[in-house]
Protein backbone atom coordinates (compact mmCIF):
# COMPACT_ATOMS: atom_id res chain seq x y z
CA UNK A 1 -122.54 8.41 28.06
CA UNK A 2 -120.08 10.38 25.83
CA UNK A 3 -118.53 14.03 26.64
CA UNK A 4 -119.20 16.30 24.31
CA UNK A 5 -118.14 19.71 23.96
CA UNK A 6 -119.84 22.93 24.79
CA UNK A 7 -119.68 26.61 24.57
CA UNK A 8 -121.06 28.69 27.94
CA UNK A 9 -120.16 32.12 27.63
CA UNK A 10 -117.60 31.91 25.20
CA UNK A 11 -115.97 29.73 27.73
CA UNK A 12 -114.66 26.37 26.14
CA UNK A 13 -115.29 23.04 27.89
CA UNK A 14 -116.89 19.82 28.51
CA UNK A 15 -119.86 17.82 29.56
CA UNK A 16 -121.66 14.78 29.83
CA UNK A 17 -124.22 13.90 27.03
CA UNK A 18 -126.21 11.44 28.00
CA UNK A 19 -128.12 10.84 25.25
CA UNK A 20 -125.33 9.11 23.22
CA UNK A 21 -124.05 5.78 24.07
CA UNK A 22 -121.55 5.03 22.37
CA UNK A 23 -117.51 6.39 22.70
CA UNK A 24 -114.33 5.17 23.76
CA UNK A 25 -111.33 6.74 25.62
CA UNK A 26 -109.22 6.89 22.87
CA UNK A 27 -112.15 8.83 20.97
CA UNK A 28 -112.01 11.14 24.19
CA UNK A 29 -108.79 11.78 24.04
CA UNK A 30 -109.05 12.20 20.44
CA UNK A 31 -111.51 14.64 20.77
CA UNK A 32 -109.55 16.38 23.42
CA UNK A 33 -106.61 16.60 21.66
CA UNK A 34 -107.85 17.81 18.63
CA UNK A 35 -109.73 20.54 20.74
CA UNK A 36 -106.67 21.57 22.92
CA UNK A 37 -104.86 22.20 19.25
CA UNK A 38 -107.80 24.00 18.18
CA UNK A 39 -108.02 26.80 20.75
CA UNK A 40 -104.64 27.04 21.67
CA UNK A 41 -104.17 30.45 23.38
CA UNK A 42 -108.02 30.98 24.71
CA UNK A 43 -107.26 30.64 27.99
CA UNK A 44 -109.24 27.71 29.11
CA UNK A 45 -107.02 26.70 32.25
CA UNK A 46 -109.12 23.77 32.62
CA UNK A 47 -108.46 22.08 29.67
CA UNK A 48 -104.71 22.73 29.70
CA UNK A 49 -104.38 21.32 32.94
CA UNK A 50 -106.03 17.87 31.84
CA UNK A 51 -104.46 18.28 28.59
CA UNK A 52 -101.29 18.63 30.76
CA UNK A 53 -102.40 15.78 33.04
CA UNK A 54 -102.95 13.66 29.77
CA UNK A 55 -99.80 14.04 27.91
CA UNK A 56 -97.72 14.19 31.33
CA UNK A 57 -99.27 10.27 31.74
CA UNK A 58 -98.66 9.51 28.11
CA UNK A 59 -94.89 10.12 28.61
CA UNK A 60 -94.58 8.60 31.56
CA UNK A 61 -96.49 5.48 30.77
CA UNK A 62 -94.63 5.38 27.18
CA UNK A 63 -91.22 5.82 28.99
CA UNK A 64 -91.70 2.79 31.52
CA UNK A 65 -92.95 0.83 27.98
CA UNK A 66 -90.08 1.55 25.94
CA UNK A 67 -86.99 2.02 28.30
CA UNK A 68 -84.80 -1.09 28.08
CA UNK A 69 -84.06 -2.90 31.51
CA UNK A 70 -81.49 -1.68 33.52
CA UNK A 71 -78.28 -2.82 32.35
CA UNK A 72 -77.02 -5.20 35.38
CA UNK A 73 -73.77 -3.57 37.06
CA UNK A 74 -70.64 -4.53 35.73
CA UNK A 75 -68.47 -7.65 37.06
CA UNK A 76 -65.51 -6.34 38.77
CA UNK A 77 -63.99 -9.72 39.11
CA UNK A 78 -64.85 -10.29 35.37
CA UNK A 79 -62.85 -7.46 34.55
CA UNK A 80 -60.36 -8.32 36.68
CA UNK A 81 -59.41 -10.92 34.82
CA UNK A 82 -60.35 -9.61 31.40
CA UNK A 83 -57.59 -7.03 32.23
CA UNK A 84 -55.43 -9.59 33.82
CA UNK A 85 -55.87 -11.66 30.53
CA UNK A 86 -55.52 -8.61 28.33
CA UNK A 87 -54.08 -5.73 29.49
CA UNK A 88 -51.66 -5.92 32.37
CA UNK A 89 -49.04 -6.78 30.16
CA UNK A 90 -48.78 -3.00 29.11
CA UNK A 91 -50.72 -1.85 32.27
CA UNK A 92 -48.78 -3.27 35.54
CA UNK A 93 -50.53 -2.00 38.19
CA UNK A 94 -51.94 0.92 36.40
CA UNK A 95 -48.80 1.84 34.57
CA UNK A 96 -47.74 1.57 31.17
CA UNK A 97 -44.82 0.42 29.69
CA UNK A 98 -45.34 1.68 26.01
CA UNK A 99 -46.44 5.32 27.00
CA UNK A 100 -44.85 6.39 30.05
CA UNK A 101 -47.83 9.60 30.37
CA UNK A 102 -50.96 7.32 29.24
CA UNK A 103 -51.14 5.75 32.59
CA UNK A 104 -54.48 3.87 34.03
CA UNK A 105 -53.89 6.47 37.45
CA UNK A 106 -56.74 8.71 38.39
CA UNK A 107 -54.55 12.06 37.34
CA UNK A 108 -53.40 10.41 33.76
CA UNK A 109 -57.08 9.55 33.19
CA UNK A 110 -58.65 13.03 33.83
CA UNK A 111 -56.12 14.58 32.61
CA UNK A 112 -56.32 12.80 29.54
CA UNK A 113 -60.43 13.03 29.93
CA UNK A 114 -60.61 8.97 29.94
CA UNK A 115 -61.88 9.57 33.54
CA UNK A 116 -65.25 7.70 32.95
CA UNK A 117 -67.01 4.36 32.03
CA UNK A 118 -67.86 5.32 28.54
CA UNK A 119 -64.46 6.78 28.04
CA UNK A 120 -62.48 3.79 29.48
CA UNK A 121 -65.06 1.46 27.13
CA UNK A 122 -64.49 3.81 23.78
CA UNK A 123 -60.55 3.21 24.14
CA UNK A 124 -60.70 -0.58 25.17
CA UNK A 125 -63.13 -0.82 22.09
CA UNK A 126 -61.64 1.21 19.21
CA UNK A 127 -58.04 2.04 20.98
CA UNK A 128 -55.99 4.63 20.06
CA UNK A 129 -51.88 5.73 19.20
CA UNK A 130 -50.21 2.61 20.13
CA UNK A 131 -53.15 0.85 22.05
CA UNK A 132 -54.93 -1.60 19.85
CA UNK A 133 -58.37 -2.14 19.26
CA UNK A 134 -60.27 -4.91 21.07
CA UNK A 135 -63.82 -4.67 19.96
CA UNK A 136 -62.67 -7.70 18.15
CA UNK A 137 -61.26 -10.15 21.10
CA UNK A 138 -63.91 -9.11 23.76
CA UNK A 139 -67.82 -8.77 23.93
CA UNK A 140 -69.28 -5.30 25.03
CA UNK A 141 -69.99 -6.50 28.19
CA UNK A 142 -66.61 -7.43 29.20
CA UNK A 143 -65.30 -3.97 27.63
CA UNK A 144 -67.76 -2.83 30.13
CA UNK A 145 -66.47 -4.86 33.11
CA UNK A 146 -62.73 -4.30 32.03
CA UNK A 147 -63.56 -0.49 32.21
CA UNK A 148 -65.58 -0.90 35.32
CA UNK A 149 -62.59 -2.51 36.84
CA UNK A 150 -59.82 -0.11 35.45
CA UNK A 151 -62.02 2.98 36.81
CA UNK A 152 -62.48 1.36 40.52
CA UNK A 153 -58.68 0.07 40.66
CA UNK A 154 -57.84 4.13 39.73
CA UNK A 155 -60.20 5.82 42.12
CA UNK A 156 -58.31 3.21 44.08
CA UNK A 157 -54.99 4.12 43.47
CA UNK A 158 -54.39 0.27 41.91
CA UNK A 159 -53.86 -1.02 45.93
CA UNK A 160 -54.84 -4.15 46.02
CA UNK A 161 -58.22 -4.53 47.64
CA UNK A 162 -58.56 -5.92 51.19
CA UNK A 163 -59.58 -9.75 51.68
């Protein structure tokens, strides 16, 4: 069996020929494809809905394929004591001693637009004014825990959490 294509009334489409025996589905889709380019604009609903069918698969198969795994949620008690290693020197409960407006508070943060994981993890990484750089002292997954923790402890308000 093999589908072949046919013309019926000017009408594009498809049909079984089964004289041939040979054919695989990547020759079918081949074929398709190369059809669907070819009479773009005819008006064959049929085929652009299986042509739409196809390619919505495609991308959704070839998504799954090639997404990486989740990344696993950050360690809030690894950042805990990243920051507790690292930063509270400077950032006492969410303070800071150098810059009395760069605080680690909620308000400070958005209003300074470090109000979210990948901000948090940019500044931590490269720093900035008269924070240093740490992309050289910690791995990027405890720049992403550190920043994890930082944005919890603001939304928060630094309190210390219930035991």
């Amino acid at each position: 069996m093999f589908w072949q294509r046919s013309a019926n009334n000017g009408q594009i489409g498809w049909q079984l020929d089964q004289r041939q025996r040979s054919g695989s589905a990547s020759q079918i889709i081949f074929i398709f494809s190369r059809d669907m380019a070819e009479n773009r604009g005819r008006g064959n609903s049929v085929c652009r809905i299986i042509g739409c069918f196809i390619c919505l698969a495609l991308v959704t198969i070839g998504s799954i394929l090639i997404s990486p795994a989740p990344a696993a949620a950050a360690d809030l008690a690894s950042g805990e004591q990243v920051f507790q290693t690292h930063c509270e020197g400077c950032h006492v409960n969410g303070g800071n001693i150098i810059r009395r407006g760069k605080t680690l508070k909620l308000n400070a943060l958005q209003r300074n637009g470090m109000d979210s994981l990948e901000a948090i993890a940019q500044i931590v990484t490269n720093g900035k004014n008269n924070m240093s750089a740490f992309r050289d002292r910690l791995t990027d997954e405890q720049i992403q825990d550190v920043a994890a923790y930082v944005l919890d402890r603001a939304e928060t308000g630094w309190k210390k959490p219930q035991k």
